[in-house]
Protein backbone atom coordinates (compact mmCIF):
# COMPACT_ATOMS: atom_id res chain seq x y z
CA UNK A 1 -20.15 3.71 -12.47
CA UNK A 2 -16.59 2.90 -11.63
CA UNK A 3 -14.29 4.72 -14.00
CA UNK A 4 -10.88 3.92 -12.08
CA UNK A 5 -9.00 1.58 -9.68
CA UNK A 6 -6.03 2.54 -7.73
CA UNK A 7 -4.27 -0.20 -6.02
CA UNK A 8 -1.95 -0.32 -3.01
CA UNK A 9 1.37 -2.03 -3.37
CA UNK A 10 2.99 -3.45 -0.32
CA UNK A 11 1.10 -6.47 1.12
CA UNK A 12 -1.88 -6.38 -1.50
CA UNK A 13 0.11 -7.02 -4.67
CA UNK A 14 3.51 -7.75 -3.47
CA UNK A 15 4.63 -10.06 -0.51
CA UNK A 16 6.71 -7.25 0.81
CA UNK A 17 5.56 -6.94 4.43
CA UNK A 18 7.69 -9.82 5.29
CA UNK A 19 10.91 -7.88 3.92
CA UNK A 20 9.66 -4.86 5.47
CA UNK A 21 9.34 -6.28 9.05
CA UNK A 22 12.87 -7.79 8.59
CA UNK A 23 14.58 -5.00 7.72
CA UNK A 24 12.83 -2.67 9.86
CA UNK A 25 13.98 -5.30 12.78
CA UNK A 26 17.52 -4.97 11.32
CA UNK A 27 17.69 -1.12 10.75
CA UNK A 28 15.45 -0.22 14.22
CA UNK A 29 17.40 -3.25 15.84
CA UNK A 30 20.93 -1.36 14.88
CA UNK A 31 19.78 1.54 17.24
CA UNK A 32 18.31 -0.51 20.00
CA UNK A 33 15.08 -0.66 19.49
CA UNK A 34 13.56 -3.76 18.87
CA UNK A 35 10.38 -4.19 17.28
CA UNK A 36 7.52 -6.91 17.84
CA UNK A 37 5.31 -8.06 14.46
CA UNK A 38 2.32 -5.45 16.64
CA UNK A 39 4.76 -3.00 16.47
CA UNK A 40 5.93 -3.78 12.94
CA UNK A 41 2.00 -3.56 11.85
CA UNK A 42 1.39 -0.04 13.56
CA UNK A 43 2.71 1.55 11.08
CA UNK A 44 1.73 -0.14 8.29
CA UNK A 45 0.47 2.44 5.46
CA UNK A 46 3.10 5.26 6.66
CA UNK A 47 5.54 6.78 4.83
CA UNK A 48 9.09 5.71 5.23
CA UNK A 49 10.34 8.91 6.79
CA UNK A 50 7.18 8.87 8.94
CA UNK A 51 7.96 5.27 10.43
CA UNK A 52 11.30 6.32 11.44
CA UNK A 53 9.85 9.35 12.82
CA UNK A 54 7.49 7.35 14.97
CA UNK A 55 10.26 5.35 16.04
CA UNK A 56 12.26 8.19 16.88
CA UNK A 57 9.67 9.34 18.75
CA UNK A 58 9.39 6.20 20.62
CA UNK A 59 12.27 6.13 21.23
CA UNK A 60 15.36 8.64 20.29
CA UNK A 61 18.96 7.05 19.44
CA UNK A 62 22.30 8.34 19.15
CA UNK A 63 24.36 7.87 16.21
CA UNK A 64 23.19 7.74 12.41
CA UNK A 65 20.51 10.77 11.96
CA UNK A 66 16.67 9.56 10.85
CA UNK A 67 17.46 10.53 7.21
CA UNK A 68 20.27 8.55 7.47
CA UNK A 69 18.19 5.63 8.95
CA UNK A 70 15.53 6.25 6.05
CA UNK A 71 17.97 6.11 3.27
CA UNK A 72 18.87 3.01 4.45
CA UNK A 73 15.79 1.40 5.00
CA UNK A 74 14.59 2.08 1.30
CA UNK A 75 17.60 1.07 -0.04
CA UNK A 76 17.66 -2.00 1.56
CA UNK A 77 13.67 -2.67 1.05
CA UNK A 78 14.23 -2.06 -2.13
CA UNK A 79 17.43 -4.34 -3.18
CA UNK A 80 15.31 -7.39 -1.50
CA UNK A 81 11.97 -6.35 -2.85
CA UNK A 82 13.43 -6.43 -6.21
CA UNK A 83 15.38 -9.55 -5.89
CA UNK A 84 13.29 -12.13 -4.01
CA UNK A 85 9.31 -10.60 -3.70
CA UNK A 86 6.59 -12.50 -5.10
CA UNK A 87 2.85 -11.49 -6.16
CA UNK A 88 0.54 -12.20 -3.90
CA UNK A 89 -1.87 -14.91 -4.85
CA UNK A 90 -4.30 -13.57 -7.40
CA UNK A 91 -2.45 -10.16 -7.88
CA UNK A 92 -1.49 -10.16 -11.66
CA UNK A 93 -4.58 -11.37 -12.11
CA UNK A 94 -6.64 -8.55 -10.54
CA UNK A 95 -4.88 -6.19 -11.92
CA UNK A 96 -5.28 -7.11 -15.21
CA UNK A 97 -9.16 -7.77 -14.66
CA UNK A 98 -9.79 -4.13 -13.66
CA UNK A 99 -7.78 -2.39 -16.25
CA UNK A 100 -10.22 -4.77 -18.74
CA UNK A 101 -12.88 -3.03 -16.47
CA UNK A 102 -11.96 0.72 -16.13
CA UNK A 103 -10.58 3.52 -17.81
CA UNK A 104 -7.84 4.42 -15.50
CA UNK A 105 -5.85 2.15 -13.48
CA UNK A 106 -2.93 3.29 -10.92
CA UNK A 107 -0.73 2.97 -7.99
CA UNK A 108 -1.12 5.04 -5.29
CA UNK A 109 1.42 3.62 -2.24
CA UNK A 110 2.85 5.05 1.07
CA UNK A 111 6.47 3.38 -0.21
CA UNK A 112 9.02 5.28 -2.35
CA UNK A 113 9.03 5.91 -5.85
CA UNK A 114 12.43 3.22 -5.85
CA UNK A 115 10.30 0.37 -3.93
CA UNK A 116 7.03 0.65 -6.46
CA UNK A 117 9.47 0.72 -9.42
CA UNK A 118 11.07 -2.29 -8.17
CA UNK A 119 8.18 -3.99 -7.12
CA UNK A 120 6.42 -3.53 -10.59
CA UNK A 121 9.20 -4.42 -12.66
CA UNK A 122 9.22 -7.74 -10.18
CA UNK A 123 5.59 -8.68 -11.11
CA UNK A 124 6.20 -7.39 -14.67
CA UNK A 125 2.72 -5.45 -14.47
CA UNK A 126 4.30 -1.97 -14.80
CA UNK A 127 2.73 -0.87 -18.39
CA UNK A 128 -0.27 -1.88 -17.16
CA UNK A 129 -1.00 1.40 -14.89
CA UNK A 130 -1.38 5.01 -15.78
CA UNK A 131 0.09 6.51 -13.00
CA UNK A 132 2.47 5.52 -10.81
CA UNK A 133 2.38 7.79 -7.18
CA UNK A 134 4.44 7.76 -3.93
CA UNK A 135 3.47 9.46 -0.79
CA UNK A 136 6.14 10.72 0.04
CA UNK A 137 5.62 13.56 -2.12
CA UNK A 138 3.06 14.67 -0.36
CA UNK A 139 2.42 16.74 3.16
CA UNK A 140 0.94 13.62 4.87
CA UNK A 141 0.82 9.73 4.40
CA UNK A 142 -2.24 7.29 4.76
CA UNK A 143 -4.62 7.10 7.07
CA UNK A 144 -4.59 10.65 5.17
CA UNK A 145 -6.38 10.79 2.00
CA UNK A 146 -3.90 12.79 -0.04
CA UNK A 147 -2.11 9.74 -1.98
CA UNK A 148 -5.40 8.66 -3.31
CA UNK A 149 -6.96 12.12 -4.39
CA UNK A 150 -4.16 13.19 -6.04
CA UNK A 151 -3.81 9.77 -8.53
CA UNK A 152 -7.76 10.51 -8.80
CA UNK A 153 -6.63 13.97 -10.11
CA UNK A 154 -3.54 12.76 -12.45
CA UNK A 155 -6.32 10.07 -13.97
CA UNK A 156 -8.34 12.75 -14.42
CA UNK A 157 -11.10 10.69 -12.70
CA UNK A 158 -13.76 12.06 -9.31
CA UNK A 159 -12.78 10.46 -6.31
CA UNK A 160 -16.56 9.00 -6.56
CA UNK A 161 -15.89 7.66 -9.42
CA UNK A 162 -12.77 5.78 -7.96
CA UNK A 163 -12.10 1.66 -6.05
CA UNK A 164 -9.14 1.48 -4.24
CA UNK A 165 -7.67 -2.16 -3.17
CA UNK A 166 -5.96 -1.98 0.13
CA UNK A 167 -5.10 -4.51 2.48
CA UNK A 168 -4.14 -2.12 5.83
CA UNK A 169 -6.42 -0.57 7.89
CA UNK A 170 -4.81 3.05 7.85
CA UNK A 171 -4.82 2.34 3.65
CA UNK A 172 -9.04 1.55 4.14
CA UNK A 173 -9.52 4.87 6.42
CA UNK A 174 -7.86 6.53 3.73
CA UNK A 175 -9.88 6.19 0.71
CA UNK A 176 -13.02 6.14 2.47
CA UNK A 177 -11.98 9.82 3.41
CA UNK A 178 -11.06 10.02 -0.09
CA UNK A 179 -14.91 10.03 -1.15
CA UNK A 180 -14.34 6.46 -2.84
CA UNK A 181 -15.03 2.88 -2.39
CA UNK A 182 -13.07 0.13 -1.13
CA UNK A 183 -12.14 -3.25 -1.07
CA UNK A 184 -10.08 -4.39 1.89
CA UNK A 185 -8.03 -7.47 1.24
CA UNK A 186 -6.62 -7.83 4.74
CA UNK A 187 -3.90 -9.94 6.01
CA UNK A 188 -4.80 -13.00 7.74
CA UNK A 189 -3.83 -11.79 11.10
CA UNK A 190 -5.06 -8.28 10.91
CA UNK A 191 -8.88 -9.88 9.28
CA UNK A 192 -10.76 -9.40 12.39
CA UNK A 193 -9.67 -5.87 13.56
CA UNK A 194 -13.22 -4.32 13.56
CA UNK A 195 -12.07 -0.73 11.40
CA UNK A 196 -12.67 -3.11 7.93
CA UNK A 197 -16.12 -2.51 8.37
CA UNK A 198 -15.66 0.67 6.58
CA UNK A 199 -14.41 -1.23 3.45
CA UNK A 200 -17.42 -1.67 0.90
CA UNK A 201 -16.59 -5.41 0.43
CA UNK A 202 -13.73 -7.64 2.00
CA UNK A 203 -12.28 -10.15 0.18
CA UNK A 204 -9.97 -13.11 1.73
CA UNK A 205 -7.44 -12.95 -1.38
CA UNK A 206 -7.27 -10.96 -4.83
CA UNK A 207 -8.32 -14.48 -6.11
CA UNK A 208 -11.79 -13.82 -4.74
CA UNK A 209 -11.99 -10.78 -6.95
CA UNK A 210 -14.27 -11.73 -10.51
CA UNK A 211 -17.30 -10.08 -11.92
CA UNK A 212 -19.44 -10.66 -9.34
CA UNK A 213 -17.64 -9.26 -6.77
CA UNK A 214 -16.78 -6.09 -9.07
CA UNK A 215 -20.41 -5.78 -9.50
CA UNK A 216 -21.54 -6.07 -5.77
CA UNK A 217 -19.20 -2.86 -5.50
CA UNK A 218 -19.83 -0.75 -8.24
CA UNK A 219 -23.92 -0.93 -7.97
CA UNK A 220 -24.09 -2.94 -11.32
């Protein structure tokens, strides 16, 4: 029996990745590197400070220092998230069908505490969940499981007993670690990258998500 749901944020509920690739082109791009949509999807599921420390990594600039570049990045994702992002078809809607469904219902996201804020208050949805966690207060970001067993824990909920809805492939990887099931709304582009397998059930969109589907996943 499913007890909980934890949800991912950027590119499941939220059309964010768009902003994200933007302004990662026009933070990266300010430090000469310049990113390609594979390279903008690599690090899809990290942390902020670990995609500029992957870029740094890549490739080391001069000038501003990667906290600098960080603090930046979020507080430019955030302005544009919270000004011009729109739910993803069938978002609200799932949502709201698996809080009528389980006892505990949260966010568990590789973005900042600022960008989920702004996001939720965008969709209006944020009284809906019970917790509301970032990544980046913890050691390690997705594919590692620590986001998602730690909103188990402040549910109060077993991993086993926990779905988590994620649309990237480091986001699937980690809840499956996690102990829990998953269902992997990927983006078009990414669909056939052969690491979904691991997801419990696939869905095109969040509209695709009704009782019959819930059931398929939770054994009913």
């Amino acid at each position: 029996m499913l007890r909980a749901a934890i949800f991912d944020l950027d590119g499941l509920l939220i059309d964010s990745e768009a902003i994200w690739f933007e302004t990662e082109c026009e933070v990266f791009g300010s430090v000469g590197i310049k990113l390609t949509p594979e390279m903008g999807a690599s690090t899809q599921g990290f942390r902020l400070d670990e995609v500029v420390a992957h870029w740094w990594q890549y490739q080391p600039w001069e000038g501003p220092t990667r906290d600098e570049i960080a603090q930046r990045l979020g507080t430019l994702v955030a302005e544009r998230v919270a000004s011009r992002a729109k739910a993803l078809p069938g978002a609200v809607d799932a949502v709201r069908f698996a809080r009528s469904r389980v006892e505990g219902l949260a966010i568990a996201s590789a973005t900042s505490d600022a960008i989920i804020h702004a996001a939720l208050q965008r969709l209006g949805i944020a009284a809906l969940f019970d917790v509301v966690h970032s990544a980046e207060s913890e050691a390690r970001g997705k594919p590692d499981p620590a986001v998602f067993l730690s909103a188990a824990r402040m549910l109060g909920i077993v991993p086993g007993d926990c779905v988590v809805f994620e649309d990237s492939v480091n986001g699937v990887i980690a809840a499956k670690a996690a102990g829990m099931r998953c269902i992997a709304v990927p983006e078009a582009a990414q669909a056939a990258d052969p690491r979904y397998a691991i997801a419990d059930m696939r869905l095109r969109t969040l509209e695709a998500l009704d009782a019959r589907a819930w059931d398929a996943v939770t054994g009913a």
